[in-house]
Protein backbone atom coordinates (compact mmCIF):
# COMPACT_ATOMS: atom_id res chain seq x y z
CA UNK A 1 -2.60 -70.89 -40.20
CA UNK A 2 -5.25 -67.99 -40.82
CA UNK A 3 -4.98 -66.11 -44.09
CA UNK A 4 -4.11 -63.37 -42.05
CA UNK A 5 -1.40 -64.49 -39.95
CA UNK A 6 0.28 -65.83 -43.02
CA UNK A 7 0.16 -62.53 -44.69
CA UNK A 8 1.57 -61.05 -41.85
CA UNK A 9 4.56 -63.99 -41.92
CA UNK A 10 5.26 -62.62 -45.72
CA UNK A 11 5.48 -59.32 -45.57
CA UNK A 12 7.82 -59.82 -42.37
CA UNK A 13 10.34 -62.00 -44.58
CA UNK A 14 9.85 -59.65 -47.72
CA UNK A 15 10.89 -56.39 -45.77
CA UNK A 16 13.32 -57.60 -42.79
CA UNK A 17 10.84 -55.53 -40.43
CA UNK A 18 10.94 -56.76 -36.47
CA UNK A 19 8.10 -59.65 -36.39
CA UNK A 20 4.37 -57.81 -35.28
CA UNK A 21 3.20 -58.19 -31.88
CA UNK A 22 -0.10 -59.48 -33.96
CA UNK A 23 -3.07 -60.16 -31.86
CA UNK A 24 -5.24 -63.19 -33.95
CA UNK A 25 -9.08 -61.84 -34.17
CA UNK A 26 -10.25 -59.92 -31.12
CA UNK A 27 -7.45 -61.57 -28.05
CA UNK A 28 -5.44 -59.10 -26.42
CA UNK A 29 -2.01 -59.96 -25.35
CA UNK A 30 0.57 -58.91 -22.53
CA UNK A 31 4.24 -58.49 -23.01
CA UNK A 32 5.93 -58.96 -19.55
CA UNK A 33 9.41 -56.60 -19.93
CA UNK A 34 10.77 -59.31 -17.09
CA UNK A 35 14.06 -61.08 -17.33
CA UNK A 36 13.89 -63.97 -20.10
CA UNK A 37 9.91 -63.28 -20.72
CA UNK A 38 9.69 -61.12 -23.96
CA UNK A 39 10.99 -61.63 -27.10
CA UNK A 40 13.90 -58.76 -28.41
CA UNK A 41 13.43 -59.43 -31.88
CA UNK A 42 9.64 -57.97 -31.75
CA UNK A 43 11.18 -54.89 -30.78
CA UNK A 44 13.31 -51.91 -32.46
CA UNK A 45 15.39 -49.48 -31.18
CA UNK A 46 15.22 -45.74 -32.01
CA UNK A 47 16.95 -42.98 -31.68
CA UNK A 48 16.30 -39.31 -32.50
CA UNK A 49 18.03 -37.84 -35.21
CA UNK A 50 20.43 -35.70 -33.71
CA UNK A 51 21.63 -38.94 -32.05
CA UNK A 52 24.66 -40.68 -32.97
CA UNK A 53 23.57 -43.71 -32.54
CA UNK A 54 20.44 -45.83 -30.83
CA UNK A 55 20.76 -46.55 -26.98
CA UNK A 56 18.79 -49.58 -25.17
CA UNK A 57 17.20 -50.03 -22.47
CA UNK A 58 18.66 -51.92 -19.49
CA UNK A 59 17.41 -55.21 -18.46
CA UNK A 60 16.41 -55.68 -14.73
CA UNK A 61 15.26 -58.63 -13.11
CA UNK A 62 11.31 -57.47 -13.08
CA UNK A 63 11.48 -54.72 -15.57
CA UNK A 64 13.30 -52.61 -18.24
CA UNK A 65 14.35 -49.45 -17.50
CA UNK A 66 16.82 -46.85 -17.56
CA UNK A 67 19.11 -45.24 -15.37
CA UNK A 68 19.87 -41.63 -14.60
CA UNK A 69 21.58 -39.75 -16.99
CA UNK A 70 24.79 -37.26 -16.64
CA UNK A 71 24.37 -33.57 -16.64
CA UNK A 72 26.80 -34.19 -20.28
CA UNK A 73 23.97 -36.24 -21.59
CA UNK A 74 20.57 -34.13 -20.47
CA UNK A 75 22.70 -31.12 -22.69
CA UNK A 76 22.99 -32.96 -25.32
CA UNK A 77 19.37 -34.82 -25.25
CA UNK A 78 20.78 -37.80 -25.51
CA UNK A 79 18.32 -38.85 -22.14
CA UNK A 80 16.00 -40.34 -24.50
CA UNK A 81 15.43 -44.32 -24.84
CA UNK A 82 12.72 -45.50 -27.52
CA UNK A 83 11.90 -49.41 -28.06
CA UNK A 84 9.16 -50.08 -30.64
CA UNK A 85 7.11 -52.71 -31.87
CA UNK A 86 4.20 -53.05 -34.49
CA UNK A 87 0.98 -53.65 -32.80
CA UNK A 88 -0.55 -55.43 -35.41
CA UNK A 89 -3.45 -53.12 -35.49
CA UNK A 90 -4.51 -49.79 -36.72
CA UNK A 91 -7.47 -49.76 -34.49
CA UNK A 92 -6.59 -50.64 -30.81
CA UNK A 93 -5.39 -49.84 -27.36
CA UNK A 94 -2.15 -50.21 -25.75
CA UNK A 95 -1.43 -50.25 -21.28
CA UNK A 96 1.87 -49.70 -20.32
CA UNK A 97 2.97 -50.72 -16.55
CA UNK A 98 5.13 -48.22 -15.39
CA UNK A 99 7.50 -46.51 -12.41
CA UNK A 100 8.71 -42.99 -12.55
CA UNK A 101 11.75 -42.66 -10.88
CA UNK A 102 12.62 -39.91 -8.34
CA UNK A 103 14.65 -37.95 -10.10
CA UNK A 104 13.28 -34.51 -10.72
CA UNK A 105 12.16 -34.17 -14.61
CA UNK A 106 11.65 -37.60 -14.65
CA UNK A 107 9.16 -38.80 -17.60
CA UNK A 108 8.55 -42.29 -18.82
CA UNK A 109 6.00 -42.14 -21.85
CA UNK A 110 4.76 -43.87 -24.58
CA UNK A 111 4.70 -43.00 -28.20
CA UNK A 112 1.93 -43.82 -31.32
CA UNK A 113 1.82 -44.17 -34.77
CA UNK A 114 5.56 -42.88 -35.65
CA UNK A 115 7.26 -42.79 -39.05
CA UNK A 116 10.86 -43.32 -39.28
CA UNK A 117 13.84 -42.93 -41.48
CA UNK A 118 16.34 -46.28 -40.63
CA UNK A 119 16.20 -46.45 -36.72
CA UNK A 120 15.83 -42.62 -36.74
CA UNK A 121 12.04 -41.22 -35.67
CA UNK A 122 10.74 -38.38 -37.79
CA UNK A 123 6.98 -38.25 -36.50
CA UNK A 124 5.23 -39.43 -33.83
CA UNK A 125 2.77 -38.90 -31.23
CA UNK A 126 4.64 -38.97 -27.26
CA UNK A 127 2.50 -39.26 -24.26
CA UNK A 128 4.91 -38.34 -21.07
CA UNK A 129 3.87 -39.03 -17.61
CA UNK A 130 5.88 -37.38 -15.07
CA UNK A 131 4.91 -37.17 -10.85
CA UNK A 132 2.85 -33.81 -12.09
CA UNK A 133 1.18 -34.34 -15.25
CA UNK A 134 0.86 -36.45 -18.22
CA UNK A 135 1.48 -34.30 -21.29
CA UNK A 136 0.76 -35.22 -25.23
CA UNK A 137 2.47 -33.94 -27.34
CA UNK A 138 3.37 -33.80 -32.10
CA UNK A 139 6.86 -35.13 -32.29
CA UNK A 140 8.23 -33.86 -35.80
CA UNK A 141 11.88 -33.56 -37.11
CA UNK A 142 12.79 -30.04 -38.48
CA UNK A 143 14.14 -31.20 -42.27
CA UNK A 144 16.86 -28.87 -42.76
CA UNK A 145 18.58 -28.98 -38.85
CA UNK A 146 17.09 -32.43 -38.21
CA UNK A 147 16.51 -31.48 -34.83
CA UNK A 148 13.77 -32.92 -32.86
CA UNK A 149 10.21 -29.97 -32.43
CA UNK A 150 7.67 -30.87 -29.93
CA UNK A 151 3.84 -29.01 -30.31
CA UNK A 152 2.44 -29.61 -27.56
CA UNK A 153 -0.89 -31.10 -27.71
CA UNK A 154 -2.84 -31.09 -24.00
CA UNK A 155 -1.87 -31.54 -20.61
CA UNK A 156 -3.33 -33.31 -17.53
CA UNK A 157 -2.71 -31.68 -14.04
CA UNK A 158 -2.57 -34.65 -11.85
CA UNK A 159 -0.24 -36.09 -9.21
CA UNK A 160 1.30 -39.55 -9.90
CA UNK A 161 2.83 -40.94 -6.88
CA UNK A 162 6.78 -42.11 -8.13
CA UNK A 163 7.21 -45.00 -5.48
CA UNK A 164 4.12 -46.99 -7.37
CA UNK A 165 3.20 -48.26 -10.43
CA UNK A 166 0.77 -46.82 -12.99
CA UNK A 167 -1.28 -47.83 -15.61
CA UNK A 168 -1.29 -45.79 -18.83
CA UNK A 169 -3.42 -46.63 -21.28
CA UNK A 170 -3.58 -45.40 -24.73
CA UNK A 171 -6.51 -46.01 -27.61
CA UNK A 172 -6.14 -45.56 -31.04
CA UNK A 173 -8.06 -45.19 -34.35
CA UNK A 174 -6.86 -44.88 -37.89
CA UNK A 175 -10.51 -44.15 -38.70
CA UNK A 176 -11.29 -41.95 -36.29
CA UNK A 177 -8.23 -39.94 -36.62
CA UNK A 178 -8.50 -40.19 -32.63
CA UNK A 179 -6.31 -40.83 -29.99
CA UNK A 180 -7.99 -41.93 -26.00
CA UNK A 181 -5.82 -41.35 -23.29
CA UNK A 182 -6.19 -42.54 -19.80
CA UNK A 183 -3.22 -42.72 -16.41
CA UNK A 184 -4.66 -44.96 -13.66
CA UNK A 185 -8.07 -43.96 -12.91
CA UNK A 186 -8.24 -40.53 -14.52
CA UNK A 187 -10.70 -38.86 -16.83
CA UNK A 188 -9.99 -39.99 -20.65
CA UNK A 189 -8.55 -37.73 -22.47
CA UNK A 190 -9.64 -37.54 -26.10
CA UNK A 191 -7.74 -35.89 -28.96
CA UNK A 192 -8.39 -35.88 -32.45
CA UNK A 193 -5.10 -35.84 -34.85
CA UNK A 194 -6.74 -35.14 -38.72
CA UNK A 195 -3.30 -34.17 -40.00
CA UNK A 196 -1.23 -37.26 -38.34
CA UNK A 197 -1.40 -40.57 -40.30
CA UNK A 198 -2.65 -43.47 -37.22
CA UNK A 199 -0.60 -46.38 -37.84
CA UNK A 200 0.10 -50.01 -36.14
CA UNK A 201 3.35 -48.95 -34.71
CA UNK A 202 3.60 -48.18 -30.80
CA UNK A 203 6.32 -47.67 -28.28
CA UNK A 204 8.26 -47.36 -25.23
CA UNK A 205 9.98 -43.89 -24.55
CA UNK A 206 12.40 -43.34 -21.19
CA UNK A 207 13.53 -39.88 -20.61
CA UNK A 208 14.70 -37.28 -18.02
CA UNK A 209 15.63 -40.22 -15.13
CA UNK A 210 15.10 -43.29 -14.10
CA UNK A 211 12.20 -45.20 -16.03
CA UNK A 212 11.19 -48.78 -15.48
CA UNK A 213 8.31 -50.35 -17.41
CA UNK A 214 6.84 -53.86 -16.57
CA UNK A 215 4.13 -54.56 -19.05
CA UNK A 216 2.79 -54.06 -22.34
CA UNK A 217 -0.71 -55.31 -23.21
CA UNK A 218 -1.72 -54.85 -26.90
CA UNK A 219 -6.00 -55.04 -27.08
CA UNK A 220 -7.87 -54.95 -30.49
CA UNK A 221 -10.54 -52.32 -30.66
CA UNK A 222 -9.88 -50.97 -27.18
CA UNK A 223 -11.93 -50.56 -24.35
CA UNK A 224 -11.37 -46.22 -23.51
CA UNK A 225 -14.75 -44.35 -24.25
CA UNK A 226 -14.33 -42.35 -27.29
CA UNK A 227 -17.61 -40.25 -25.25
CA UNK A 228 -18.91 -39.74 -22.34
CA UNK A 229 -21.90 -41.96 -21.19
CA UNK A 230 -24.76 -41.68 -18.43
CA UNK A 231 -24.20 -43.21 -15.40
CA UNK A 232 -25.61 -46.91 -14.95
């Protein structure tokens, strides 16, 4: 066992956290969300603070997902399901396999470097991609209503089919203070956070309709261009 890993192995018994999804030296590694092939207790649920309590994600034969949501629900923003995990890295990339379902609103995303209060989020960064767009955006908890705010950060105009998969694919630099964004085979979008903390933690987040994810591959370093480069 590596110095590191057993440092890792410590600090997981001293503070009860979820074990890391810790990639050893430069090996990237996929999560298949399939029946029986990942490992719940690398993962935490969330919940936004308004919420009474966390909701999960259901557990399909090739996927999880989530289903549509009441009208009762949708008012009361409760059509939000977050899964996390701890990437293991500060300075990586992240691919989510995805379906958006066809309901209209519909909006499975991905969310970076939160900090939370118990299984409550406070801040994070939220990447939605709906059939139109795929929208960044600050998530940060009001302190006094502890209601959920959303600035929103940039937009991509861009149609994503909802009866296929997609790839998005998310880079990520403590360093940098820089996130790189890509869905499918899209332009990367690059945004730099100074005033957001980049951490290891990364996650799953369902809302709107039906969401089903199939994959999540964690890569050290990442491969997204942080610039553009001439063509070979």
């Amino acid at each position: 066992m590596t110095k590191r890993m057993l440092l890792v192995l410590c600090l997981v018994i001293a503070t009860g956290l979820p074990r890391q999804l810790a990639v050893p030296d430069d090996e990237e590694r996929t999560v298949s969300f399939a029946e029986g092939q990942w490992d719940a207790a690398q993962w935490t649920p969330l919940r936004l603070p308004l919420h009474p309590e966390v909701q999960t994600l259901v557990q399909r034969p090739d996927c999880l997902g989530t289903n549509g949501f009441t009208q009762e629900q949708i008012k009361q923003k409760l059509d939000n399901v977050l899964l996390m995990t701890d990437s293991g890295t500060d300075e990586g990339e992240f691919e989510v396999v995805f379906r958006i379902g066809p309901e209209k609103g519909t909006a499975p995303g991905v969310f970076l470097s939160p900090t939370c209060t118990g299984d409550a989020l406070e801040t994070g960064i939220a990447v939605f991609v709906a059939d139109y767009t795929m929208a960044v955006w600050m998530v940060k908890t009001d302190p006094e209503t502890r209601e959920t705010q959303y600035d929103h950060l940039a937009s991509l105009a861009r149609w994503q089919d909802p009866g296929v998969q997609h790839v998005l694919r998310c880079r990520y630099s403590k360093a940098r203070k820089m996130v790189a964004l890509q869905v499918d085979d899209s332009d990367v979008v690059i945004l730099r956070l100074p005033e957001h903390e980049i951490n290891s933690r990364v996650g799953i987040w369902a809302c709107h309709g039906t969401c089903e994810y199939y994959s999540l591959t964690i890569r050290p370093g990442g491969k997204l261009p942080w610039s553009g480069t001439p063509p070979q």
